[in-house]
C-alpha atoms as a PDB file:
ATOM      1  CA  UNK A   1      80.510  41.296  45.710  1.00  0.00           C
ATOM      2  CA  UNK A   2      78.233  40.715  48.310  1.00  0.00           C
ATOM      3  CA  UNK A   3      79.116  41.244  51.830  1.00  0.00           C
ATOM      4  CA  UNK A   4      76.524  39.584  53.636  1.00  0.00           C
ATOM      5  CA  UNK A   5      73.999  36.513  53.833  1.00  0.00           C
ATOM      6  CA  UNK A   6      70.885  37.620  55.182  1.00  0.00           C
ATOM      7  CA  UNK A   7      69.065  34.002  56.280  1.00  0.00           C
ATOM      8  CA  UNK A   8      65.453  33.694  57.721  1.00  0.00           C
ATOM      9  CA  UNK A   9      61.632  34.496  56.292  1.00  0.00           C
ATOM     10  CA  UNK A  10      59.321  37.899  54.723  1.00  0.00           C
ATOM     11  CA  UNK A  11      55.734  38.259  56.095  1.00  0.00           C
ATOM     12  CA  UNK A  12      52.736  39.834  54.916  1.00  0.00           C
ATOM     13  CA  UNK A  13      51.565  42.283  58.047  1.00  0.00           C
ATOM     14  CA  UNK A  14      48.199  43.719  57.958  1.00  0.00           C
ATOM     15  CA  UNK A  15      47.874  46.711  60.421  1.00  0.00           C
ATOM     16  CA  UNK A  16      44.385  47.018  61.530  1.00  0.00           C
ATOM     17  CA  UNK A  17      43.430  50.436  63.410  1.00  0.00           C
ATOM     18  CA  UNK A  18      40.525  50.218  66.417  1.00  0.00           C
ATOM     19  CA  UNK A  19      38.677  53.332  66.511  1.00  0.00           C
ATOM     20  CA  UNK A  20      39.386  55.497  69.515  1.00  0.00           C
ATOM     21  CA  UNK A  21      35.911  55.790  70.323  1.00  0.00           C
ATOM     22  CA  UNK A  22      35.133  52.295  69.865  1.00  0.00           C
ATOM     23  CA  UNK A  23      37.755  51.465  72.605  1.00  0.00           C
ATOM     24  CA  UNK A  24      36.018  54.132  74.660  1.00  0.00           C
ATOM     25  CA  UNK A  25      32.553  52.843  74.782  1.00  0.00           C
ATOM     26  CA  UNK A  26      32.588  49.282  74.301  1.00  0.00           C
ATOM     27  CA  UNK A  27      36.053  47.758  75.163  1.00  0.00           C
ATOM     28  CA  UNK A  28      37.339  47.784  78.977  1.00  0.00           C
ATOM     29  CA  UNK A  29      41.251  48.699  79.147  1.00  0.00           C
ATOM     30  CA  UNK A  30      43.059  47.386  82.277  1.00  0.00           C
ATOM     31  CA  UNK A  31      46.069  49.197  82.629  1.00  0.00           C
ATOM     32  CA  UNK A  32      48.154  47.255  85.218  1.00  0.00           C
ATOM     33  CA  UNK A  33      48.163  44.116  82.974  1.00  0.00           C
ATOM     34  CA  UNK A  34      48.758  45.843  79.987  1.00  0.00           C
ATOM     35  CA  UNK A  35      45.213  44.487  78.509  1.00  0.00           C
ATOM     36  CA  UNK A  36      43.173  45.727  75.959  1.00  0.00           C
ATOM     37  CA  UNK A  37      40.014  43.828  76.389  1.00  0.00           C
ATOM     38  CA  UNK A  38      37.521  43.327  73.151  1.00  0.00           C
ATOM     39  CA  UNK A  39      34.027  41.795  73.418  1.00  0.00           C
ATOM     40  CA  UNK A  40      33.550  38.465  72.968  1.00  0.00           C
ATOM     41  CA  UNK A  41      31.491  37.312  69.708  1.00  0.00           C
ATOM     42  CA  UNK A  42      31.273  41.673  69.099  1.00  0.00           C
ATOM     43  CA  UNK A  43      31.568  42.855  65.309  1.00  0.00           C
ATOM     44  CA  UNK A  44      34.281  45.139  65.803  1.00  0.00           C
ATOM     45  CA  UNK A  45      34.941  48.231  63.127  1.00  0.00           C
ATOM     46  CA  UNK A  46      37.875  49.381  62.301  1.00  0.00           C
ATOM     47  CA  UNK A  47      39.205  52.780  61.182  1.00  0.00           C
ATOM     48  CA  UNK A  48      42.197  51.629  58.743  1.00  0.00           C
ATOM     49  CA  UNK A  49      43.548  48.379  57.199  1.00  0.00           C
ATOM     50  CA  UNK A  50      47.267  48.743  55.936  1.00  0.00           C
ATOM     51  CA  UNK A  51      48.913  45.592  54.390  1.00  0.00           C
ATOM     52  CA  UNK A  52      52.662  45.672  54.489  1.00  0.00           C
ATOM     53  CA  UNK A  53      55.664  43.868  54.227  1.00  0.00           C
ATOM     54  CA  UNK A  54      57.915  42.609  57.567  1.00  0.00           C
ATOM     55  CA  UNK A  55      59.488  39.673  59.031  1.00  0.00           C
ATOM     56  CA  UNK A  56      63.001  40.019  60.919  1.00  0.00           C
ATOM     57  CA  UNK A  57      65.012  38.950  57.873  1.00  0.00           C
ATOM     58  CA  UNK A  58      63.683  40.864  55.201  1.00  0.00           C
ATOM     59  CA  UNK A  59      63.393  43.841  56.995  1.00  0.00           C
ATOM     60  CA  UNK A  60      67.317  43.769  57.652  1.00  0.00           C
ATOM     61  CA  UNK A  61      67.669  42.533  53.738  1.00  0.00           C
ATOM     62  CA  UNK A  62      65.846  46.194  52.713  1.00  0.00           C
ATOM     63  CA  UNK A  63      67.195  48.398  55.407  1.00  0.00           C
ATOM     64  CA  UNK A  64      70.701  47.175  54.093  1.00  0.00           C
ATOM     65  CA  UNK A  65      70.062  47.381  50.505  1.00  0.00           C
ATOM     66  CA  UNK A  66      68.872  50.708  50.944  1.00  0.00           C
ATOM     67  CA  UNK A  67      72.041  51.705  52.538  1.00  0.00           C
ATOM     68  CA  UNK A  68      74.179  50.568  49.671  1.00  0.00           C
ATOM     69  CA  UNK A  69      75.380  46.862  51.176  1.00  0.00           C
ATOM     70  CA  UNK A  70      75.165  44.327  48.415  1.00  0.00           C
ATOM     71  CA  UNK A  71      73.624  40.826  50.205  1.00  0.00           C
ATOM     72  CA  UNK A  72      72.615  37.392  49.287  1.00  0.00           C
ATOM     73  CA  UNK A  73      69.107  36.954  50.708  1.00  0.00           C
ATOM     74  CA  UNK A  74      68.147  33.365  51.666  1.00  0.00           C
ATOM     75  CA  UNK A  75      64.215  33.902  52.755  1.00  0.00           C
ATOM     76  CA  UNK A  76      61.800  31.347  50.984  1.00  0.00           C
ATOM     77  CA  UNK A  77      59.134  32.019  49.415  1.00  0.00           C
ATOM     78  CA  UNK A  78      56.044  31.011  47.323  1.00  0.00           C
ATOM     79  CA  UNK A  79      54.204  31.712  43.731  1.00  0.00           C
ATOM     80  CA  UNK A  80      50.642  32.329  45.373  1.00  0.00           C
ATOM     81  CA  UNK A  81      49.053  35.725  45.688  1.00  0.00           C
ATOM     82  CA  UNK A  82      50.563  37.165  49.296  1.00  0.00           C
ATOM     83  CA  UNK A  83      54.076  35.490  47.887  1.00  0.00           C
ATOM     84  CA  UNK A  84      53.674  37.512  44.722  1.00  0.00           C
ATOM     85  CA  UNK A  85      53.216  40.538  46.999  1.00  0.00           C
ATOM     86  CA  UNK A  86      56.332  40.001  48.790  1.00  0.00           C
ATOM     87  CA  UNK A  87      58.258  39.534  45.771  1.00  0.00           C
ATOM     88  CA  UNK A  88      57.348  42.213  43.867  1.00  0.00           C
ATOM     89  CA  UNK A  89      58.035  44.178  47.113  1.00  0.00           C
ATOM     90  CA  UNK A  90      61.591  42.911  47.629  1.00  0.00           C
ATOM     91  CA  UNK A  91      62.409  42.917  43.689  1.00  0.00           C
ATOM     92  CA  UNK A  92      61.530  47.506  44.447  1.00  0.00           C
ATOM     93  CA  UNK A  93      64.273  46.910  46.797  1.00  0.00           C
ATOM     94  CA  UNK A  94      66.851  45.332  44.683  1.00  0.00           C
ATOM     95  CA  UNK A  95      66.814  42.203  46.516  1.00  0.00           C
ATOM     96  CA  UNK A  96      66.391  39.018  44.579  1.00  0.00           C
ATOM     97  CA  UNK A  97      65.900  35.470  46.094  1.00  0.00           C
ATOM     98  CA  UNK A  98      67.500  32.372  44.578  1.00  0.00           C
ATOM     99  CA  UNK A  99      65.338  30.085  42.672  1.00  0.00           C
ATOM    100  CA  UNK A 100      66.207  27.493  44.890  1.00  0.00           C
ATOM    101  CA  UNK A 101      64.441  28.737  47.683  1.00  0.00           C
ATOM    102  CA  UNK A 102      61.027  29.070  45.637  1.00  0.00           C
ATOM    103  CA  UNK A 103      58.916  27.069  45.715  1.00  0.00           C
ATOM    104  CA  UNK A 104      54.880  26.727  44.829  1.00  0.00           C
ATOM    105  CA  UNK A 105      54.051  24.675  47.962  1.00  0.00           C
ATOM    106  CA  UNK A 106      55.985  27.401  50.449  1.00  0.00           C
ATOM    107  CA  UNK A 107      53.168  29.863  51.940  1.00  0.00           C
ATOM    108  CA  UNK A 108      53.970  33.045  53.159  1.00  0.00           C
ATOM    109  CA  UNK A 109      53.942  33.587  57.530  1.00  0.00           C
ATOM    110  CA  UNK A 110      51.178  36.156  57.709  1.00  0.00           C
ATOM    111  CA  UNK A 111      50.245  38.499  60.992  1.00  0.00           C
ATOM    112  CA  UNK A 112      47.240  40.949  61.948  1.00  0.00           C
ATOM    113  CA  UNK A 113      48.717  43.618  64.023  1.00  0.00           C
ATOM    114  CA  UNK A 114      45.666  45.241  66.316  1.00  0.00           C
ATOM    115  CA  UNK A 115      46.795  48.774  66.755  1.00  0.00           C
ATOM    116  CA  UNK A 116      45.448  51.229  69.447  1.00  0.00           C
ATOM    117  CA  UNK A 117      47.382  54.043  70.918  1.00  0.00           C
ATOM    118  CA  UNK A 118      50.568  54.049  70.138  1.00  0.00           C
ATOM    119  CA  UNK A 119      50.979  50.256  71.045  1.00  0.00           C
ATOM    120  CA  UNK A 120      49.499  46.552  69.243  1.00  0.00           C
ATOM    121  CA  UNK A 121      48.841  43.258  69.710  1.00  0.00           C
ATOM    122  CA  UNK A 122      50.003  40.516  67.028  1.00  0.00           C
ATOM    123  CA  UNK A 123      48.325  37.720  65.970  1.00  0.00           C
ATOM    124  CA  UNK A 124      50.595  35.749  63.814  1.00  0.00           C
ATOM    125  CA  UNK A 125      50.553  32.553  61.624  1.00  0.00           C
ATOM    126  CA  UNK A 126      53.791  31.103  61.242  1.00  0.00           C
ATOM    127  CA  UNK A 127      54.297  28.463  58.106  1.00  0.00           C
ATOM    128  CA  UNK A 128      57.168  25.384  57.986  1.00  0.00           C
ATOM    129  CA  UNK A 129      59.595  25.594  55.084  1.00  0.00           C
ATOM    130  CA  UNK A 130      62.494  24.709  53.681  1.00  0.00           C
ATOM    131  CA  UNK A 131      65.584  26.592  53.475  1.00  0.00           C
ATOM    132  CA  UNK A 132      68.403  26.470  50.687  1.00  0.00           C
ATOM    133  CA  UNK A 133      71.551  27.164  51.824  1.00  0.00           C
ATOM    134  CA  UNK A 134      74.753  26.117  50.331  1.00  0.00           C
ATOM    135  CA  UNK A 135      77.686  24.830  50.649  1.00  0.00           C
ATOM    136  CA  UNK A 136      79.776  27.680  51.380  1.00  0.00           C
ATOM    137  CA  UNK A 137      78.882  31.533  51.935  1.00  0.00           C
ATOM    138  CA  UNK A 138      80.883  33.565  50.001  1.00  0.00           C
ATOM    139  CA  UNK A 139      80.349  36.805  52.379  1.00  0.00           C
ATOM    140  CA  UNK A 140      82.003  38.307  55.027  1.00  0.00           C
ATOM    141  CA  UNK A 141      79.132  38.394  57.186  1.00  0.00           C
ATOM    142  CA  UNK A 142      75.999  36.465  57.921  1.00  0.00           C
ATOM    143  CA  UNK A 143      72.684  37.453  59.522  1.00  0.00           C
ATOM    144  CA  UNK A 144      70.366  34.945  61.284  1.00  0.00           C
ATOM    145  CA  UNK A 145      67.151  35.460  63.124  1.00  0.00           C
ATOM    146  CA  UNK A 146      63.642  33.616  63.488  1.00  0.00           C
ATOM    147  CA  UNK A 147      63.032  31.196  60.681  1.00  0.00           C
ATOM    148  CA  UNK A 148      60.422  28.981  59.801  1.00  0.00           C
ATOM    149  CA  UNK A 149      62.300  25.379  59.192  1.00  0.00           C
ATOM    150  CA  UNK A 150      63.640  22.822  61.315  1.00  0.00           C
ATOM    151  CA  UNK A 151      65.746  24.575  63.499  1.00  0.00           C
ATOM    152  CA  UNK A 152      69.021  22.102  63.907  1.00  0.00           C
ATOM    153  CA  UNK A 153      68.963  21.617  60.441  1.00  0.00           C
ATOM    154  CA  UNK A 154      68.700  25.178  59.506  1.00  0.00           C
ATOM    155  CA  UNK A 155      71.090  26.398  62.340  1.00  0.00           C
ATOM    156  CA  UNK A 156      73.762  23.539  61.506  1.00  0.00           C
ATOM    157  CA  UNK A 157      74.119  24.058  58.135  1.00  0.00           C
ATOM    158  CA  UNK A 158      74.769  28.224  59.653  1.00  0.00           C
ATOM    159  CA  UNK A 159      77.435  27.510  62.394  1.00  0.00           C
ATOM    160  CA  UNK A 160      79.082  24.598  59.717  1.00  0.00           C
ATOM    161  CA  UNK A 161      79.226  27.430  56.369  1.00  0.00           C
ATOM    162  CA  UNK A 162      80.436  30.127  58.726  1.00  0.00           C
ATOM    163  CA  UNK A 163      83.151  27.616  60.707  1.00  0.00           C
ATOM    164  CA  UNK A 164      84.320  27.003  57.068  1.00  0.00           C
ATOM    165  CA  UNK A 165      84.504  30.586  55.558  1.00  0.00           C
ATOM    166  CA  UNK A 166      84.945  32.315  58.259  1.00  0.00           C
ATOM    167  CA  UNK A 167      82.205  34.405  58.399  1.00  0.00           C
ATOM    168  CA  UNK A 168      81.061  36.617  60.992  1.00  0.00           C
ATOM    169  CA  UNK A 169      77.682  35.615  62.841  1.00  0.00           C
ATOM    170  CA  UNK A 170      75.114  38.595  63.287  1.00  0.00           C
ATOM    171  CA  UNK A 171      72.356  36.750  65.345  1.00  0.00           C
ATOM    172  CA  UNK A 172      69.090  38.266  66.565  1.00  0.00           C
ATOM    173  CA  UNK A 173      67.546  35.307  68.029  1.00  0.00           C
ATOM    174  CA  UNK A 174      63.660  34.885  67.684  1.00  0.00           C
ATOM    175  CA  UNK A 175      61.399  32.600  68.913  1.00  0.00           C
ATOM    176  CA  UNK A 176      62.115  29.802  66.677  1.00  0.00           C
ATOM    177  CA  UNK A 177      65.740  29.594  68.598  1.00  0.00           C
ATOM    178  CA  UNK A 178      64.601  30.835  71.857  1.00  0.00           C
ATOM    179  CA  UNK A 179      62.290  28.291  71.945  1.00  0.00           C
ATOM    180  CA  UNK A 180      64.086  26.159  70.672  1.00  0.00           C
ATOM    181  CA  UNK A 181      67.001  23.363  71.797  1.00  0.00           C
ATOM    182  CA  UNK A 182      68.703  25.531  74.077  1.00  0.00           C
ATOM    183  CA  UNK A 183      72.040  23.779  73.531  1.00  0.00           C
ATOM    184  CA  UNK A 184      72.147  24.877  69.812  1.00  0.00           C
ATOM    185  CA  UNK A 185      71.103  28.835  70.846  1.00  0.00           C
ATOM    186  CA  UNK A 186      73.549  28.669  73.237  1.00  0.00           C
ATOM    187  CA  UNK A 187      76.299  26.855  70.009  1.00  0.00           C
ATOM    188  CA  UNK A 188      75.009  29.864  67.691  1.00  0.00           C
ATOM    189  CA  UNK A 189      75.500  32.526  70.305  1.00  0.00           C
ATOM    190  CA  UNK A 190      79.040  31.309  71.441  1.00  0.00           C
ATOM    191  CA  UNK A 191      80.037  31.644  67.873  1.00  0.00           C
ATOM    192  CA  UNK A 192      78.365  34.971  66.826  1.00  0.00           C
ATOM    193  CA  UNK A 193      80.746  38.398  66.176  1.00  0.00           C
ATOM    194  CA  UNK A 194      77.516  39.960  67.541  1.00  0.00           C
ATOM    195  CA  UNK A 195      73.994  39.300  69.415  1.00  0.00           C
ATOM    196  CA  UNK A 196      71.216  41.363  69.184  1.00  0.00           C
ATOM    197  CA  UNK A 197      68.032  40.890  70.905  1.00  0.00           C
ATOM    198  CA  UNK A 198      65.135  43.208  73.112  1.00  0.00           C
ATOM    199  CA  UNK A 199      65.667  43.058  77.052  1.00  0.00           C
ATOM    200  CA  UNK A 200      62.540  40.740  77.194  1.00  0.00           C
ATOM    201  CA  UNK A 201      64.218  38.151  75.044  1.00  0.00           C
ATOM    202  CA  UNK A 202      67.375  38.440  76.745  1.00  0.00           C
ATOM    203  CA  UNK A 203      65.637  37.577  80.358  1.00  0.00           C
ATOM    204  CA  UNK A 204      64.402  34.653  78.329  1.00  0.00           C
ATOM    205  CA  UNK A 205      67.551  33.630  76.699  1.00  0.00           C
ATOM    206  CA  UNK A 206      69.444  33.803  79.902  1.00  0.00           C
ATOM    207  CA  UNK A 207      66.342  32.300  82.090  1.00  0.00           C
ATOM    208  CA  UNK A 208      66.415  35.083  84.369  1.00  0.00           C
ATOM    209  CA  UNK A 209      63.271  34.513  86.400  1.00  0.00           C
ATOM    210  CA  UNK A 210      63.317  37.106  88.730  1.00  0.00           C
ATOM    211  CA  UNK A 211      64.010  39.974  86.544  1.00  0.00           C
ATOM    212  CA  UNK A 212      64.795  42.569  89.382  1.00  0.00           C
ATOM    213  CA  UNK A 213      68.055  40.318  90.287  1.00  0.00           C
ATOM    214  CA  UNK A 214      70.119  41.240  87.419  1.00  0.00           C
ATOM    215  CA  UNK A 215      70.454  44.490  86.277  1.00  0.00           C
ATOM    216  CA  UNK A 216      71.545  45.223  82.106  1.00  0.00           C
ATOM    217  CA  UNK A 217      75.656  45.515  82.202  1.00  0.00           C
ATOM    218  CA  UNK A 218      75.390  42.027  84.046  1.00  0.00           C
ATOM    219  CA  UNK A 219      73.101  40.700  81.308  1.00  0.00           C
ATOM    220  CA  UNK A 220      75.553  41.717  78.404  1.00  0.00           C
ATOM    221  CA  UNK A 221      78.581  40.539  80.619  1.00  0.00           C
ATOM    222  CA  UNK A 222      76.693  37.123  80.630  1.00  0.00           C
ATOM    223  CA  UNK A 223      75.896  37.353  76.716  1.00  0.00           C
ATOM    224  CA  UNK A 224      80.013  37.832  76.321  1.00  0.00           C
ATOM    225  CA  UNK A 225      80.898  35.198  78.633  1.00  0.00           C
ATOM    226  CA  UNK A 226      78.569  32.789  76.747  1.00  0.00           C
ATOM    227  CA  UNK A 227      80.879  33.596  73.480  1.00  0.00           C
ATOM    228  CA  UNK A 228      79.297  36.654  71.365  1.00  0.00           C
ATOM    229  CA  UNK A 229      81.982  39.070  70.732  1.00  0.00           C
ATOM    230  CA  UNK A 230      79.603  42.236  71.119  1.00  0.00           C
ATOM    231  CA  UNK A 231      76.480  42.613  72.383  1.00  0.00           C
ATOM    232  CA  UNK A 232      73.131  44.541  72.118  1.00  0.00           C
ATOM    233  CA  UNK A 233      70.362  44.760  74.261  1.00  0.00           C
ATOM    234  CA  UNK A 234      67.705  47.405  73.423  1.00  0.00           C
ATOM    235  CA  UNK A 235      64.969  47.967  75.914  1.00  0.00           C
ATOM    236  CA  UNK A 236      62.111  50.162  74.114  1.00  0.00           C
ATOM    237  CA  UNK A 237      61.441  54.130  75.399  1.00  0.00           C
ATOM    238  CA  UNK A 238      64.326  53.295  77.660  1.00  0.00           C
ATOM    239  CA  UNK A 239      67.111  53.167  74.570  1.00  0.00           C
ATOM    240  CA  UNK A 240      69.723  50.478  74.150  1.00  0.00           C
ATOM    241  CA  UNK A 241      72.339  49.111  75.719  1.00  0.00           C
ATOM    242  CA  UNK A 242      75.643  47.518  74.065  1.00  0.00           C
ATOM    243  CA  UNK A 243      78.826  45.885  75.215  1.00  0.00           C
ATOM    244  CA  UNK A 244      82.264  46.525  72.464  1.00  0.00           C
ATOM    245  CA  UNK A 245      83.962  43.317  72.671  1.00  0.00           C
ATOM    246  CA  UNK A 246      87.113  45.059  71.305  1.00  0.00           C
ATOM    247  CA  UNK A 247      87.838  47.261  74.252  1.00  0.00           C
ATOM    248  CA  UNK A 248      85.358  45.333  77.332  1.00  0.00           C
ATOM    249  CA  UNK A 249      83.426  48.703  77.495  1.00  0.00           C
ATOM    250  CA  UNK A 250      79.393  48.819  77.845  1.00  0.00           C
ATOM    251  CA  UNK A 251      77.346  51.700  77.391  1.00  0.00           C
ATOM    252  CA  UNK A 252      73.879  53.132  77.141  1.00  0.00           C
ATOM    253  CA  UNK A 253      72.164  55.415  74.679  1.00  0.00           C
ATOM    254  CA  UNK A 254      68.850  56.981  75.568  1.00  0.00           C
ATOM    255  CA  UNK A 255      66.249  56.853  72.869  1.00  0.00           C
ATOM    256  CA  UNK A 256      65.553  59.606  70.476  1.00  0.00           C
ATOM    257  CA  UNK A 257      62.134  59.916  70.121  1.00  0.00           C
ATOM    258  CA  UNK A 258      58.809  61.187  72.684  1.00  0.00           C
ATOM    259  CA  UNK A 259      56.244  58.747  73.356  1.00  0.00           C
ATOM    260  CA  UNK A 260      53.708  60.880  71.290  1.00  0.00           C
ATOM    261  CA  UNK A 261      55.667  60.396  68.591  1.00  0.00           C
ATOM    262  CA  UNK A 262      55.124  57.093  67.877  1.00  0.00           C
ATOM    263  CA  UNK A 263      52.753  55.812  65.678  1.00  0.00           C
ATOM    264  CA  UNK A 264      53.907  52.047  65.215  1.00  0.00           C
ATOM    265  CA  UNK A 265      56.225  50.236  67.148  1.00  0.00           C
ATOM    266  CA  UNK A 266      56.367  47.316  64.503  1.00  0.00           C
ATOM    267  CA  UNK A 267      60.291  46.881  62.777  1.00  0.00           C
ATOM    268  CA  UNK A 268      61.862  49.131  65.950  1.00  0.00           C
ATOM    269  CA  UNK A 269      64.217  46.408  66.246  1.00  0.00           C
ATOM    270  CA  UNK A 270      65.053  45.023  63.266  1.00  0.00           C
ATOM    271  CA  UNK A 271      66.054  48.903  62.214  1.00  0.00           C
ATOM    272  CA  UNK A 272      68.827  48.762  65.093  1.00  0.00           C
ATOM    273  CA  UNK A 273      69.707  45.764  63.864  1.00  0.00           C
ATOM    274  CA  UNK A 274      69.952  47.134  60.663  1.00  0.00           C
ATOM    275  CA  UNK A 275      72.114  50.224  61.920  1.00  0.00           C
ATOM    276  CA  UNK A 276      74.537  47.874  63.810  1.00  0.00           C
ATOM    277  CA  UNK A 277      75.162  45.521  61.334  1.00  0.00           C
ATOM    278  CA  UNK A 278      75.647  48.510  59.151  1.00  0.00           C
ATOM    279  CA  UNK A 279      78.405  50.086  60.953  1.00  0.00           C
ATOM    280  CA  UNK A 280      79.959  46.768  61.778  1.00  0.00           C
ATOM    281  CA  UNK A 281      79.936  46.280  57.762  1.00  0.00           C
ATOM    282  CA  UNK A 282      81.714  49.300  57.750  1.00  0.00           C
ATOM    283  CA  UNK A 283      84.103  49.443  60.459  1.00  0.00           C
ATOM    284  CA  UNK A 284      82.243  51.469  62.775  1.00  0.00           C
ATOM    285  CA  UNK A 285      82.563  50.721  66.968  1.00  0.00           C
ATOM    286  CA  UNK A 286      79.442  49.209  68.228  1.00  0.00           C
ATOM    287  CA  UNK A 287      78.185  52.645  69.956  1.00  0.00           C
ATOM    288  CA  UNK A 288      78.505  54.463  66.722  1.00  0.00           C
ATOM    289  CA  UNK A 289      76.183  52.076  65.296  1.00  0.00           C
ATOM    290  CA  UNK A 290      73.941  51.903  67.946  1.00  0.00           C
ATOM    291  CA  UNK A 291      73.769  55.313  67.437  1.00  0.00           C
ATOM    292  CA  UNK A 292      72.444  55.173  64.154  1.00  0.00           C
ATOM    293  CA  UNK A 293      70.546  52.636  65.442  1.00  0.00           C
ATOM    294  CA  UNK A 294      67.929  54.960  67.488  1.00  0.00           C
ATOM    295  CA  UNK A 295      67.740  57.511  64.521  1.00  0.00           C
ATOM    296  CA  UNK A 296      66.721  54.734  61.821  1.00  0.00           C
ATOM    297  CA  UNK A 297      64.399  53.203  65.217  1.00  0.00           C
ATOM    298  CA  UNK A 298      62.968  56.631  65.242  1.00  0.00           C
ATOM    299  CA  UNK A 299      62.183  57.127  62.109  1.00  0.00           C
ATOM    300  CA  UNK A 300      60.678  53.677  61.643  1.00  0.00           C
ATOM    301  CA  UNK A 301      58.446  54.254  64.599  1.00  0.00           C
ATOM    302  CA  UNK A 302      57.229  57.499  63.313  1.00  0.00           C
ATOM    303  CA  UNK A 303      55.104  55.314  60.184  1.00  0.00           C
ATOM    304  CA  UNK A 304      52.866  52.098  59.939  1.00  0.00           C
ATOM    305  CA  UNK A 305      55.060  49.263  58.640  1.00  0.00           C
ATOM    306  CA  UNK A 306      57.959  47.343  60.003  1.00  0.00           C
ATOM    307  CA  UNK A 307      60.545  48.939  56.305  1.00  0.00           C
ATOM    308  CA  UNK A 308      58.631  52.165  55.673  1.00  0.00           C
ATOM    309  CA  UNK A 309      60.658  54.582  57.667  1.00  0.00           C
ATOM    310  CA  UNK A 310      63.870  52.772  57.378  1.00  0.00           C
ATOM    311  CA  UNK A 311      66.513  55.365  55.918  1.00  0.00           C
ATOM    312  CA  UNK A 312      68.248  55.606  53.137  1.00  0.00           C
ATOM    313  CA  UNK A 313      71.209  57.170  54.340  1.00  0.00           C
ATOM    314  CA  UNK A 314      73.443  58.224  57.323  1.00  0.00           C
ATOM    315  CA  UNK A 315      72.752  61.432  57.063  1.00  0.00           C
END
């Protein structure tokens, strides 16, 4: 039997690779803003196109399969060319999407990640759908993250199926819901068994302006208060931070991997994700998981692609 619903979209990612020497001679790098700057109306080589596939959902949906946790996957999804891709990608995983939530006028959310040194820039294309979801869930958990539908629909039909079977809420809130009615982020997060997001997003969430007046512990403190049982906040090369809502305890756990290791940071999260809601599944505490977390992280960040590093075991 399944013990989770995994609920939001798949993307095609195409990882493009700027020469090193191209950046060096005809591109202008400002390092205090963080800017890589190209020229304007330039033909720009590039050393490498990879085309792989991502999106927050499905990249939970594999990492979990591959661990042995039997899901229900409720990501929509096409008949055209990039949808046939994705399918035939999740189908090597053992995943297999309802019929219901196929459809040959649903397009794919596509995005062209820039790489250069270590880091990259996304350009993304982001498609409405709808989204199948049933009556009841028949799982003891359900995941939730950035979707492509109408969001109070979508997150309604969530809080109303869990409510009713008493699931348990993972939620790792993307921009669809952080920039979205803030009333109905704030419903899903008061109801979630666990909340998962980067520091960045958490500033957001919590509308934190001035992000040198509130330090980490008081930002999961305010995630608890708001409702979510445990919380996760990871924060890059820094590691991640997590609060256990069974014992009030938070804790940090540096990251396990040097900056010249990295050679994509692209699925980073969703593998902690992954490792959380993995040890949840299976009755680990929420630093044990987190723990797990930054070895599957590492290993992700260690290949191009968002699922090609995620593990296959605990081990």
């Amino acid at each position: 039997m399944p013990k989770i619903t995994v609920i939001g979209d798949v993307t095609i990612d195409n990882f493009i690779t700027i020469p090193q020497e191209y950046v060096e001679t005809e591109c202008r790098i400002n390092d205090q803003q963080s800017e890589l700057i190209l020229p304007y109306g330039g033909k720009i080589p590039v050393e490498d196109v990879v085309v792989k596939c991502g999106g927050n959902a499905a990249n939970v949906a594999v990492g979990l399969k591959r661990l042995g946790i039997e899901l229900e996957a409720i990501i929509p999804i096409g008949i055209d060319m990039f949808s046939n891709f994705a399918m035939k990608n999740l189908e090597q995983e053992n995943i297999i999407i309802d019929e219901r939530n196929i459809n040959e006028n649903f397009k794919l959310n596509t995005s062209y990640i820039l790489r250069y040194n270590g880091e990259r820039t996304i350009l993304s294309h982001h498609v409405k759908k709808d989204y199948f979801i049933g009556e009841n869930f028949d799982t003891e958990f359900v995941f939730f993250s950035s979707h492509d539908g109408d969001n109070n629909v979508v997150s309604t039909k969530l809080l109303v199926n869990a409510e009713i079977n008493k699931c348990k809420i993972i939620f790792s809130p993307g921009n669809t819901q952080i920039k979205g009615d803030p009333k109905m982020l704030e419903a899903i997060i008061a109801k979630s068994f666990l909340t998962i997001c980067n520091k960045s997003e958490a500033y957001e969430i919590l509308k934190i302006i001035d992000r040198a007046d509130l330090d980490v512990i008081n930002m999961l403190h305010r995630f608890n208060h708001m409702g979510s049982h445990h919380v996760v906040i990871t924060d890059g090369a820094n590691g991640v931070n997590f609060f256990n809502g069974n014992t009030g305890e938070t804790g940090h756990l540096d990251s396990l991997i040097s900056p010249n290791e990295i050679v994509d940071t692209t699925g980073a999260g969703d593998a902690m994700t992954t490792s959380v809601t993995f040890g949840l599944i299976s009755g680990w505490n929420i630093e044990k998981g987190c723990t797990f977390g930054l070895k599957n992280s590492a290993s992700v960040l260690r290949a191009i692609g968002a699922q090609t590093g995620l593990l296959r075991n605990i081990e």
